[in-house]
N, C-alpha and C. Protein backbone atom coordinates (compact mmCIF):
# COMPACT_ATOMS: atom_id res chain seq x y z
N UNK A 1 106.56 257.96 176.18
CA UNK A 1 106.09 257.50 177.47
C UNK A 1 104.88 256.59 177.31
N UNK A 2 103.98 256.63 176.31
CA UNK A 2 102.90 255.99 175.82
C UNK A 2 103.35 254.88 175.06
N UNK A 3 104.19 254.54 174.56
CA UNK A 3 105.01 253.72 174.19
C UNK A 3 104.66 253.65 172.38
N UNK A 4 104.45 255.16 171.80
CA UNK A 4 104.21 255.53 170.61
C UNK A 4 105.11 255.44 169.69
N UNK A 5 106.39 255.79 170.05
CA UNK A 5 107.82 255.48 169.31
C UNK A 5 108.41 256.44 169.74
N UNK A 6 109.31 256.89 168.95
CA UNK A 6 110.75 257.72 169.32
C UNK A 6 110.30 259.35 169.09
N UNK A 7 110.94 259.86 170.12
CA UNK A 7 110.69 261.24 169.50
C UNK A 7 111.97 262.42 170.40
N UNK A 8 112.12 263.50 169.49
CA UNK A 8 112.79 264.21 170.14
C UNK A 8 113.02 265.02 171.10
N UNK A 9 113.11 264.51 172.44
CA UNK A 9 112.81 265.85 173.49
C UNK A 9 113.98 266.72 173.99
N UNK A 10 113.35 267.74 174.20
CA UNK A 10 114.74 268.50 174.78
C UNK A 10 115.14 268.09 176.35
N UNK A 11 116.57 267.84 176.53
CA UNK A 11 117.04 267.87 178.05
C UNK A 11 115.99 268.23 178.79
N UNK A 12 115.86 269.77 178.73
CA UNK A 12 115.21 269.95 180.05
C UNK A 12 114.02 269.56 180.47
N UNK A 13 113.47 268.46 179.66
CA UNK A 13 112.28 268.13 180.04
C UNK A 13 112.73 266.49 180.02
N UNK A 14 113.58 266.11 179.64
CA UNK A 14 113.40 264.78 179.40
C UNK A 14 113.93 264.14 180.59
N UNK A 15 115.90 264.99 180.80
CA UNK A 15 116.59 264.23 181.86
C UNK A 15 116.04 263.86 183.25
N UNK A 16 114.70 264.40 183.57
CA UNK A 16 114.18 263.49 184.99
C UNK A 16 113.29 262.63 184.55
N UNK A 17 112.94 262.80 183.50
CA UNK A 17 112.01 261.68 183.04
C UNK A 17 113.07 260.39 182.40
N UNK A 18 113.96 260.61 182.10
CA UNK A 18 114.87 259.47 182.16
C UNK A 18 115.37 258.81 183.50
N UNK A 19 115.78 259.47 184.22
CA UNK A 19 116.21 259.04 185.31
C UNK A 19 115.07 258.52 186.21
N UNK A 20 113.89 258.83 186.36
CA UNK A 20 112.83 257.90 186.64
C UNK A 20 112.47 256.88 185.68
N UNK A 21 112.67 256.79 184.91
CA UNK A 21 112.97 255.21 184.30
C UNK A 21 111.59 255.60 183.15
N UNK A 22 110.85 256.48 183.00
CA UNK A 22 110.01 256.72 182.53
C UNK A 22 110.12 257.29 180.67
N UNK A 23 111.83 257.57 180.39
CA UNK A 23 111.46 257.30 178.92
C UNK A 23 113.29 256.47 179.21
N UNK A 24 113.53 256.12 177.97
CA UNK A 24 114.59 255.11 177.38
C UNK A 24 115.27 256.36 176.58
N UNK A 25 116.89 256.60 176.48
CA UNK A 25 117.31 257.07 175.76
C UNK A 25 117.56 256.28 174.45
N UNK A 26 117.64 256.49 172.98
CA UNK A 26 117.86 255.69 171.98
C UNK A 26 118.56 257.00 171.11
N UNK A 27 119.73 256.25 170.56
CA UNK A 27 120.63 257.50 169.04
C UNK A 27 121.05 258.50 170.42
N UNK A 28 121.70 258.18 171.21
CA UNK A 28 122.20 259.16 172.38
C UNK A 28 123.03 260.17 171.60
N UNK A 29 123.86 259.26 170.58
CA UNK A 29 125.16 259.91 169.80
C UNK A 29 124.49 260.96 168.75
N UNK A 30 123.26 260.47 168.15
CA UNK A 30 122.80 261.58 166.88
C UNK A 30 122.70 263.20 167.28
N UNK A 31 122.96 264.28 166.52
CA UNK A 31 122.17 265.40 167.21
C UNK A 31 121.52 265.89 165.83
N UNK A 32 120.72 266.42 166.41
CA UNK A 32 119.53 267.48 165.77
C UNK A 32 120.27 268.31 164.77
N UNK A 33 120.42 268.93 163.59
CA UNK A 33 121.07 270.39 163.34
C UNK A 33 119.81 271.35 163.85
N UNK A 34 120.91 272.66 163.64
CA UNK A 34 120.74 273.82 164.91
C UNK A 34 119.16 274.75 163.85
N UNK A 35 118.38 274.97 164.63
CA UNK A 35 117.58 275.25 163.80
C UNK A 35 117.24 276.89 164.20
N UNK A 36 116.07 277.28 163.99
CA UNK A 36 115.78 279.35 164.24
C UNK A 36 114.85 279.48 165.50
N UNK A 37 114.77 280.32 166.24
CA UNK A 37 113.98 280.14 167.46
C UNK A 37 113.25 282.40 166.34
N UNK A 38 112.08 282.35 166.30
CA UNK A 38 111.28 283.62 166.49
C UNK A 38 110.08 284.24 166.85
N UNK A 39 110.56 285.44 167.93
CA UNK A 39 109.55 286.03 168.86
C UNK A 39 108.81 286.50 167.95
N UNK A 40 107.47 286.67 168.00
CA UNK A 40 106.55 287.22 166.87
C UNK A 40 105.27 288.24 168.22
N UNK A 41 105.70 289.11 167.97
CA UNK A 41 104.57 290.25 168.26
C UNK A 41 103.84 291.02 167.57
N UNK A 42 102.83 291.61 167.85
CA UNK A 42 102.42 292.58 167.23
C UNK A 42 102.78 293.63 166.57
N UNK A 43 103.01 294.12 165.38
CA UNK A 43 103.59 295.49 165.16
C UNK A 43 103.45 297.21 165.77
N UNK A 44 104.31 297.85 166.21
CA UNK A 44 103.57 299.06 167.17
C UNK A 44 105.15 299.84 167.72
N UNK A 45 105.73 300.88 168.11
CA UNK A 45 106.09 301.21 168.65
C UNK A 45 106.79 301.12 169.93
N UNK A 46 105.42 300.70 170.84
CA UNK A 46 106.26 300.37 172.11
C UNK A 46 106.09 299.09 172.21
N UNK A 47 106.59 297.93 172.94
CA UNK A 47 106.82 296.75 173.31
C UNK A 47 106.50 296.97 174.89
N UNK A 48 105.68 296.18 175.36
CA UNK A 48 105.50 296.16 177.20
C UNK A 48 106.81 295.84 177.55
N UNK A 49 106.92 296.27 179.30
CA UNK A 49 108.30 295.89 179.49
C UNK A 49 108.56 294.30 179.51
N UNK A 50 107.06 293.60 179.54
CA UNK A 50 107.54 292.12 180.19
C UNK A 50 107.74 291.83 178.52
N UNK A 51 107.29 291.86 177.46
CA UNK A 51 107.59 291.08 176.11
C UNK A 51 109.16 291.53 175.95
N UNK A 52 109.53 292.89 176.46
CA UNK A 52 110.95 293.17 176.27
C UNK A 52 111.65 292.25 176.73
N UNK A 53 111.18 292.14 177.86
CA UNK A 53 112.30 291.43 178.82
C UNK A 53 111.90 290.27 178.79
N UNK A 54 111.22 289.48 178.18
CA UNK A 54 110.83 288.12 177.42
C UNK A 54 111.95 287.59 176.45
N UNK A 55 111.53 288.70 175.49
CA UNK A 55 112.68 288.69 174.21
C UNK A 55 114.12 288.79 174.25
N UNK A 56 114.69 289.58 175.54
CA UNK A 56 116.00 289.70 176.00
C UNK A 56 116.38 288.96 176.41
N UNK A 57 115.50 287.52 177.83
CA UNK A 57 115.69 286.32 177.64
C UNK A 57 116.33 285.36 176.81
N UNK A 58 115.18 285.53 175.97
CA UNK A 58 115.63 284.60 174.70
C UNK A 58 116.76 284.79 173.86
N UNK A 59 116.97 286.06 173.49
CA UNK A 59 117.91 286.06 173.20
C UNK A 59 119.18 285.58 174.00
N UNK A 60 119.08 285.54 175.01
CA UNK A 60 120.22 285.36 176.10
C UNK A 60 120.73 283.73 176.24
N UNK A 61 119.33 283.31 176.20
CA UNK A 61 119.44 281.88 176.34
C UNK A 61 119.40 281.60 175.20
N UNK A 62 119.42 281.57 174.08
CA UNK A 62 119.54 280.75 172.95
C UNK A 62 120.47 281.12 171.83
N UNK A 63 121.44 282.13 172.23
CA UNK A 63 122.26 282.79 171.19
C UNK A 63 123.25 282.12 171.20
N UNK A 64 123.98 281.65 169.58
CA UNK A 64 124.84 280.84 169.21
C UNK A 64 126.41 281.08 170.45
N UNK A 65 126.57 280.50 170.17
CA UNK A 65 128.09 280.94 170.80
C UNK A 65 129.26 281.90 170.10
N UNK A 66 129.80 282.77 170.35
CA UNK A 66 130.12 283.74 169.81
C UNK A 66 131.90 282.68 169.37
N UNK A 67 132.16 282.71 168.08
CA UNK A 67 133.55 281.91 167.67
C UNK A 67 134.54 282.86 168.46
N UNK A 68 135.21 282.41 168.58
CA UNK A 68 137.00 282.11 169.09
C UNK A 68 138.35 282.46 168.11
């Protein structure tokens, strides 16, 4: 947006900022390989309910697709 060079953003932040004309798509066709997403907490027993249900999130939203 600063007009620094290219960089990789994810969809959900980028596609309205494209469509306001505010970044340029470039390598539309390239993709990324798939890389590790990890929750890092403290070590302990119990987990609060919200880091639980943080982590259950994530898992939810970012888990590979199960093969066919």
């Amino acid at each position: 947006m600063a007009g620094l060079g290219i960089a990789a953003v994810p969809a959900f932040i980028s596609t309205e900022l494209v469509a306001q004309g505010a970044l340029i798509p470039v390598l539309s066709d390239y993709r990324l390989a798939a890389g590790s997403l990890y929750a890092i907490y403290p070590p302990g027993r119990h987990l609060s309910h919200r880091v639980r249900v943080f982590i259950d999130f994530l898992v939810e939203r970012f888990a590979l697709p199960k093969p066919t």
